[in-house]
N, C-alpha and C. Protein backbone atom coordinates (compact mmCIF):
# COMPACT_ATOMS: atom_id res chain seq x y z
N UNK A 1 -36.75 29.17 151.01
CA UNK A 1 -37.55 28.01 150.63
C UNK A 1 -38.99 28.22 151.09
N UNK A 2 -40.20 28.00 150.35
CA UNK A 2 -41.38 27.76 150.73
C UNK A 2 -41.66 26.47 150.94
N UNK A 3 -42.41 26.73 152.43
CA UNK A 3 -42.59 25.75 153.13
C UNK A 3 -44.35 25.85 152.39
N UNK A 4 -44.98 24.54 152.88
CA UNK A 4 -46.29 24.33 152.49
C UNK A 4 -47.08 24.51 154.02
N UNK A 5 -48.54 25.35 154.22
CA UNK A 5 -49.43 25.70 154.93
C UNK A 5 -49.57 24.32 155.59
N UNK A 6 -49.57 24.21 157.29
CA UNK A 6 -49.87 23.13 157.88
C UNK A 6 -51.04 23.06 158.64
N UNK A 7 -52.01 22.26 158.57
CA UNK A 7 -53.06 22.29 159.12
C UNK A 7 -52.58 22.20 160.65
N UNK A 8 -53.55 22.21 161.88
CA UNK A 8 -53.36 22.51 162.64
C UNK A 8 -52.78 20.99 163.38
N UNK A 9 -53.11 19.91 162.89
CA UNK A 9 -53.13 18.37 163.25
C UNK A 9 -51.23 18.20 163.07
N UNK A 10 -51.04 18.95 161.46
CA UNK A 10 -49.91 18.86 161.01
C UNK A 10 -48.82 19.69 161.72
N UNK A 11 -49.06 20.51 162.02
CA UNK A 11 -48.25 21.54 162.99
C UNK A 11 -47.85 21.00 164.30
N UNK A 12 -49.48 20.08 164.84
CA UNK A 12 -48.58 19.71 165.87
C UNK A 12 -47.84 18.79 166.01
N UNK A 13 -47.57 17.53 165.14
CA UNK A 13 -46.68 17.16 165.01
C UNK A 13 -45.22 17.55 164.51
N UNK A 14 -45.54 18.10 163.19
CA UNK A 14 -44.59 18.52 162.83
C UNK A 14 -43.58 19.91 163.45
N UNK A 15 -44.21 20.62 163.88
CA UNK A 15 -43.36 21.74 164.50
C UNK A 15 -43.44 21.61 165.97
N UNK A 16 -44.27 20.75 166.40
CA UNK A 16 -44.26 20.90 167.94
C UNK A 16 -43.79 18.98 168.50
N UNK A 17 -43.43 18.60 167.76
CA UNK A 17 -42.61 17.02 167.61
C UNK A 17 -44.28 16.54 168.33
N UNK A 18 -45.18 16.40 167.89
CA UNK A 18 -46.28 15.58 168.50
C UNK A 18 -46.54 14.06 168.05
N UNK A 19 -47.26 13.42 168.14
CA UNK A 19 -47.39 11.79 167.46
C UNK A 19 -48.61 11.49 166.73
N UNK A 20 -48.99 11.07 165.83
CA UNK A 20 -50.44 10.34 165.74
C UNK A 20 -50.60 9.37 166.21
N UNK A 21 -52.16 9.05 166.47
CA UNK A 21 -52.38 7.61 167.43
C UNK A 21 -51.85 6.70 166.29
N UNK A 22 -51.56 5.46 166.88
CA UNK A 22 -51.06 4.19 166.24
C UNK A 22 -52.07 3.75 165.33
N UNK A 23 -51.87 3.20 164.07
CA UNK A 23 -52.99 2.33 163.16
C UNK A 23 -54.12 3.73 162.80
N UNK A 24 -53.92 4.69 162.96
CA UNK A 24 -54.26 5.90 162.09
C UNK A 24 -54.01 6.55 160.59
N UNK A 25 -52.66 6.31 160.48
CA UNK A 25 -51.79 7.11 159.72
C UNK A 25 -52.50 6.62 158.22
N UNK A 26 -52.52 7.22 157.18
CA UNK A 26 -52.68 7.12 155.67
C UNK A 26 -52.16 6.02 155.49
N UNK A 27 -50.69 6.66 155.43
CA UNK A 27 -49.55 5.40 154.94
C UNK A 27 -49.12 3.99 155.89
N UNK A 28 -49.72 4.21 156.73
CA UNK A 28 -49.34 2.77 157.55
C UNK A 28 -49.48 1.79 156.94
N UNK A 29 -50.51 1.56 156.28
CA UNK A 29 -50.53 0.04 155.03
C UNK A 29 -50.25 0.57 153.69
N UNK A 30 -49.76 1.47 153.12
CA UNK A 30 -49.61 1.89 152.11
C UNK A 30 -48.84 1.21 151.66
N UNK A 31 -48.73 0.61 150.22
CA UNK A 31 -47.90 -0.55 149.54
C UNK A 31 -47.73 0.67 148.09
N UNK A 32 -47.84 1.04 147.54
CA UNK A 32 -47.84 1.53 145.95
C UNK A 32 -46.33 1.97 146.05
N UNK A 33 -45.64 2.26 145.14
CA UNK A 33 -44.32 2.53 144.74
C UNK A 33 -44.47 3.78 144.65
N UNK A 34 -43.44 4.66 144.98
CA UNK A 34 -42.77 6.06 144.91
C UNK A 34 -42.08 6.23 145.76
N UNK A 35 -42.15 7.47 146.10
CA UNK A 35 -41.27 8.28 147.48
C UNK A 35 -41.91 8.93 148.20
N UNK A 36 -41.68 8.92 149.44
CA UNK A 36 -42.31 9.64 150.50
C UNK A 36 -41.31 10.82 150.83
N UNK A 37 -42.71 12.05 150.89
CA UNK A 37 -41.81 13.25 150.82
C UNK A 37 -41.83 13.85 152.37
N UNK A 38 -41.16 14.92 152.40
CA UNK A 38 -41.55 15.60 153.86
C UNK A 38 -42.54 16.28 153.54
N UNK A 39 -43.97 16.53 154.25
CA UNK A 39 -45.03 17.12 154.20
C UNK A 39 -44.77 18.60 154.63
N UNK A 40 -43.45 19.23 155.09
CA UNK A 40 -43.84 20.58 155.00
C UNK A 40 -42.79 21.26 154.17
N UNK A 41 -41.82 20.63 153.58
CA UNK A 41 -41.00 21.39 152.53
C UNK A 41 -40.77 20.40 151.19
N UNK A 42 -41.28 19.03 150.79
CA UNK A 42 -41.33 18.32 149.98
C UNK A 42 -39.63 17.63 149.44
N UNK A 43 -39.30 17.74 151.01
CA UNK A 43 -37.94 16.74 150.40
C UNK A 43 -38.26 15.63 150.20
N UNK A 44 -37.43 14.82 149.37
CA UNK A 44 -37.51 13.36 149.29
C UNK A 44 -36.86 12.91 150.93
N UNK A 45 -37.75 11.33 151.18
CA UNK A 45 -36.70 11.17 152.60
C UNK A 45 -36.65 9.61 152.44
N UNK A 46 -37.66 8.82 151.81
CA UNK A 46 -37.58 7.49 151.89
C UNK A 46 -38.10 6.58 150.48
N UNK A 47 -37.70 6.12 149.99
CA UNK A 47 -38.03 5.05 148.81
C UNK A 47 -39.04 4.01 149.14
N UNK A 48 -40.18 3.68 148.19
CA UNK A 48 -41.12 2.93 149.14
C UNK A 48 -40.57 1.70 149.22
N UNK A 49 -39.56 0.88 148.41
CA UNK A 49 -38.91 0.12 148.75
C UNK A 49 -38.37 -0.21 150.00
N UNK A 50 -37.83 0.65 150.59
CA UNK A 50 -37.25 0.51 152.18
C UNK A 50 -38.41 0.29 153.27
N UNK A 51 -39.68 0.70 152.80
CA UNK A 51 -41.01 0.23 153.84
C UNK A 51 -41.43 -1.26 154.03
N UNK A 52 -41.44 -1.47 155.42
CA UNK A 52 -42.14 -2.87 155.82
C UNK A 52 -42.79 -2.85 156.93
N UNK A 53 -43.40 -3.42 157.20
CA UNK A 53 -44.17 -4.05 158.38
C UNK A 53 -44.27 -4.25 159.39
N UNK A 54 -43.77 -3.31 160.22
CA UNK A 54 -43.02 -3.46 161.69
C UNK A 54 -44.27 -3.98 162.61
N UNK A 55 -45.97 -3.79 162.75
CA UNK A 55 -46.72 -4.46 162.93
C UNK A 55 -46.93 -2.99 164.22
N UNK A 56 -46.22 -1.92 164.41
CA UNK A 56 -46.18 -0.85 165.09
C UNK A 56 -46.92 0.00 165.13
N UNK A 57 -47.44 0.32 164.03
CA UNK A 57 -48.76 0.85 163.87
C UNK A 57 -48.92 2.43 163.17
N UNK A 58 -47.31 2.45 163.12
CA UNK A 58 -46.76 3.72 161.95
C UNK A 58 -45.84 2.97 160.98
N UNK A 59 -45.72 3.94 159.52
CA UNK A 59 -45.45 3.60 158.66
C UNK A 59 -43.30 3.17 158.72
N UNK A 60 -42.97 2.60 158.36
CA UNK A 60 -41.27 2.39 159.07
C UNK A 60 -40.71 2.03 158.14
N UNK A 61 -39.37 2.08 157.96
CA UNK A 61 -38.66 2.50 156.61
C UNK A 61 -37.35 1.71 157.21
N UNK A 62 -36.45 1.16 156.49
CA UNK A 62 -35.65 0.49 157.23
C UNK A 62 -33.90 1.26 156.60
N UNK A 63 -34.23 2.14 155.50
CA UNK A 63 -33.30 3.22 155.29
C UNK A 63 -34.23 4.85 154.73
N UNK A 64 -33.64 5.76 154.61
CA UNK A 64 -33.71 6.44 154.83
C UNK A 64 -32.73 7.11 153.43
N UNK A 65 -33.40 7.94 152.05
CA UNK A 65 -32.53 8.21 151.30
C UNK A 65 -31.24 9.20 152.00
N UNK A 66 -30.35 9.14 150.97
CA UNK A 66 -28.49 9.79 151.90
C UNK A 66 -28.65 11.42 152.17
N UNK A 67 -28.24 11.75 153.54
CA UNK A 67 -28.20 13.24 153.59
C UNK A 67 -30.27 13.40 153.73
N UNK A 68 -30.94 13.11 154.12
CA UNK A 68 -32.36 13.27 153.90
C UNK A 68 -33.03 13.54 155.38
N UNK A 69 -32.39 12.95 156.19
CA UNK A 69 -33.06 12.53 157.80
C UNK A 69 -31.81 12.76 158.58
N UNK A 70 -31.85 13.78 159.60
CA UNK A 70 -30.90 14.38 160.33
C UNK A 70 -31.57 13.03 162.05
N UNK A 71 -30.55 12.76 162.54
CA UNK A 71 -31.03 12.29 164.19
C UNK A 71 -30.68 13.10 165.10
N UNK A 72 -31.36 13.02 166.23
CA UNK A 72 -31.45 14.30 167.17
C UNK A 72 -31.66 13.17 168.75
N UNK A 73 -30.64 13.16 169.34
CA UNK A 73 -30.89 12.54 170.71
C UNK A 73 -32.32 13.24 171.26
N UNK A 74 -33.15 12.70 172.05
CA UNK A 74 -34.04 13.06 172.50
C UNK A 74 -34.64 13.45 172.95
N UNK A 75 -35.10 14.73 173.74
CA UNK A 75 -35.30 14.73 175.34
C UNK A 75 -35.24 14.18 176.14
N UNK A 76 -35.54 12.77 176.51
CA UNK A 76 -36.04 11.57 177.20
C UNK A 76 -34.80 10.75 177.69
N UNK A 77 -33.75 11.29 176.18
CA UNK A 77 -32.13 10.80 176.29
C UNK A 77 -32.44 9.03 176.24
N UNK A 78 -33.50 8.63 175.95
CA UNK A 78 -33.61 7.03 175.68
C UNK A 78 -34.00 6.95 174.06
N UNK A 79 -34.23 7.88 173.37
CA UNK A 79 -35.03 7.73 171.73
C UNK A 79 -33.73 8.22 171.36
N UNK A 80 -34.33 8.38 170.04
CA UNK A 80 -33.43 9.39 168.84
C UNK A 80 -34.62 9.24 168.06
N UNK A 81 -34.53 11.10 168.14
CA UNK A 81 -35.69 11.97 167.21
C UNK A 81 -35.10 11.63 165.43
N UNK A 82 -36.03 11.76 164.58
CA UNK A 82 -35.78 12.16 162.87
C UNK A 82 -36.32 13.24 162.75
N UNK A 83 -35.90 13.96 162.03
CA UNK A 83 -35.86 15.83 161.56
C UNK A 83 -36.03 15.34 159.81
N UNK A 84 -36.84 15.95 159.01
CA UNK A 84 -36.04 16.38 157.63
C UNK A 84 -34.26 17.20 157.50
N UNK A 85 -34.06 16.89 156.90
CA UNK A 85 -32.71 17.53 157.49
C UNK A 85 -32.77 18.71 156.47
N UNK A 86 -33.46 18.88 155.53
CA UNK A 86 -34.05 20.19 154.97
C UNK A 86 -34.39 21.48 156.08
N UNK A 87 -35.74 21.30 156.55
CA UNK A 87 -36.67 21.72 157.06
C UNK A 87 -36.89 21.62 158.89
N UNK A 88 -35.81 20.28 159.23
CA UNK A 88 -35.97 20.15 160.51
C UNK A 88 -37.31 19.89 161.17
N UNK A 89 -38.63 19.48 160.48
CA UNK A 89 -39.81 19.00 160.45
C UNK A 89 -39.95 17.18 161.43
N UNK A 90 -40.72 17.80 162.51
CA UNK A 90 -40.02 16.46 163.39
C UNK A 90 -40.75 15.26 162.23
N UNK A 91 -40.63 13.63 162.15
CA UNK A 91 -40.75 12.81 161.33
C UNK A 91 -40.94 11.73 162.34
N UNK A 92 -40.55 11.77 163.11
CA UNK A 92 -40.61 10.15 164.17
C UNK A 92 -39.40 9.86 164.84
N UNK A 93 -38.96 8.58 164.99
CA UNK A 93 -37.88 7.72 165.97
C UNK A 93 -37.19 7.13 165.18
N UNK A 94 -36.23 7.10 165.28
CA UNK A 94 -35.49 5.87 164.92
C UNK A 94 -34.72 4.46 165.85
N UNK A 95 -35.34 3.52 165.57
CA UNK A 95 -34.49 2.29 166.81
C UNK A 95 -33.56 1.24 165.76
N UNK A 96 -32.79 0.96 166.73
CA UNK A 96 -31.71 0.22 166.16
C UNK A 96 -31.80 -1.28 166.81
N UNK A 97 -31.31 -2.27 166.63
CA UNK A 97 -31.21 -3.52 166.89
C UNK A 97 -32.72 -4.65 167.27
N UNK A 98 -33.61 -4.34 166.39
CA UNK A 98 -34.56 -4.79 166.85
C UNK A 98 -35.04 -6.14 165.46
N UNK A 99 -34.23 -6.12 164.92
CA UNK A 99 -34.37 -7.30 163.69
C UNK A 99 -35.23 -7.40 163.14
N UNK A 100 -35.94 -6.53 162.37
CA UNK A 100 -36.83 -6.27 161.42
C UNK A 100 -36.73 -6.77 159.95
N UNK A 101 -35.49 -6.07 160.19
CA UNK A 101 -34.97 -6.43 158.86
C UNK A 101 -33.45 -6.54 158.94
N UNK A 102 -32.68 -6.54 158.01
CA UNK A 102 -31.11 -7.28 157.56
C UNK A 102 -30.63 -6.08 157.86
N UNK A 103 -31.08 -4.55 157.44
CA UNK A 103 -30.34 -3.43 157.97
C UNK A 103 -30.78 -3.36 159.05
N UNK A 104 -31.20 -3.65 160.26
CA UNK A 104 -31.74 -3.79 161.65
C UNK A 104 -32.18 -2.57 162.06
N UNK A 105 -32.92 -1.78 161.56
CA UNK A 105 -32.98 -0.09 161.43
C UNK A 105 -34.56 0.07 161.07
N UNK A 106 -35.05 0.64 161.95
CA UNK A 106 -36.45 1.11 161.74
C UNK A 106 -36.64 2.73 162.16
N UNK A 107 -37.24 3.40 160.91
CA UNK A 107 -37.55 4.70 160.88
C UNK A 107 -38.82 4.44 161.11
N UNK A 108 -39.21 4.84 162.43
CA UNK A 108 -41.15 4.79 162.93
C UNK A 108 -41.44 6.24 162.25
N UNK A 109 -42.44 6.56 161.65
CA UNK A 109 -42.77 8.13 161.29
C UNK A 109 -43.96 8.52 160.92
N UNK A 110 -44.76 9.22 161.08
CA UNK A 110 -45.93 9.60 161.52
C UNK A 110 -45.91 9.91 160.29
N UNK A 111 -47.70 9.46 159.75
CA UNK A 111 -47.77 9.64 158.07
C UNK A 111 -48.48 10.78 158.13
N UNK A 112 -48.76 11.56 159.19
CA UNK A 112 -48.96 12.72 158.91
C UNK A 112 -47.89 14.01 158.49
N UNK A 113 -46.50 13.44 158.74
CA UNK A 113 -45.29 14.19 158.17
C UNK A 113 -44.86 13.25 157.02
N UNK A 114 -45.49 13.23 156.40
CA UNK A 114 -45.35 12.83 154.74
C UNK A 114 -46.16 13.15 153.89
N UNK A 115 -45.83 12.98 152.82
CA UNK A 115 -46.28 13.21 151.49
C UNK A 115 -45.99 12.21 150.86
N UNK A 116 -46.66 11.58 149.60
CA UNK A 116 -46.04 10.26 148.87
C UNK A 116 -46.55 11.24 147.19
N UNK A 117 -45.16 11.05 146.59
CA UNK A 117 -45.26 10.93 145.21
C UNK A 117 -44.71 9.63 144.76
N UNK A 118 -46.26 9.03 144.05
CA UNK A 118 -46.37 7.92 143.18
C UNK A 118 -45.10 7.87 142.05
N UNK A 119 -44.62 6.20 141.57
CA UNK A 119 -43.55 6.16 140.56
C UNK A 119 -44.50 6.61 139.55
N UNK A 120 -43.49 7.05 138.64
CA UNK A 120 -44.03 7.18 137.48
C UNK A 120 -44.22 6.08 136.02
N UNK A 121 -45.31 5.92 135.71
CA UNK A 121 -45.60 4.49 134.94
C UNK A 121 -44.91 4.78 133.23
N UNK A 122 -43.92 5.93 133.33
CA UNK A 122 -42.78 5.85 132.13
C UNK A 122 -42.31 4.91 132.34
């Protein structure tokens, strides 16, 4: 598989599990319809449908398309990491029980490990 060239910002998140500052990210207010891809091998991982508002300051997804996002206990042993499950490209956190939404599930993920392809207006 070809992976896509990562700038150096992108690397360190993505291959070295790093974070962007909060209320940075592209996609943090991003509203337009498509899919958000993984920024270093272009899997699909989230429907923009599943995005809302967690007020967190990264972009958060409250599912996650099937087979797309692998979880990885943490170092810290208090998180759980997201991987592409392609590429293994770190993506963010996932927390559970915090009532966001009806699936109670928030994917926090750094919009610097994404890509968004727009729906198509067929």
């Amino acid at each position: 598989m070809q992976y896509k060239q990562l700038t150096s910002q992108e690397a360190q998140v993505i291959l070295h599990k790093g974070t962007e500052y909060p209320f940075t990210g592209i996609y943090n207010d991003h509203k337009a319809d498509g899919i958000y891809k993984c920024k270093q091998c272009g899997t699909p991982l989230f429907k923009s449908e599943t995005k809302f508002n967690s007020r967190s300051g990264w972009p958060s997804f409250d599912e996650a398309l099937p087979n797309a996002v692998k979880e990885i206990p943490d170092i810290d042993g208090k998180r759980t990491e997201i991987v592409c499950a392609v590429c293994g490209g770190h993506l963010g956190h996932v927390f559970r029980g915090e009532g966001f939404t009806e699936k109670n599930t928030r994917h926090c993920v750094n919009s610097i490990s994404l890509d968004f392809e727009p729906k198509s207006k067929e």
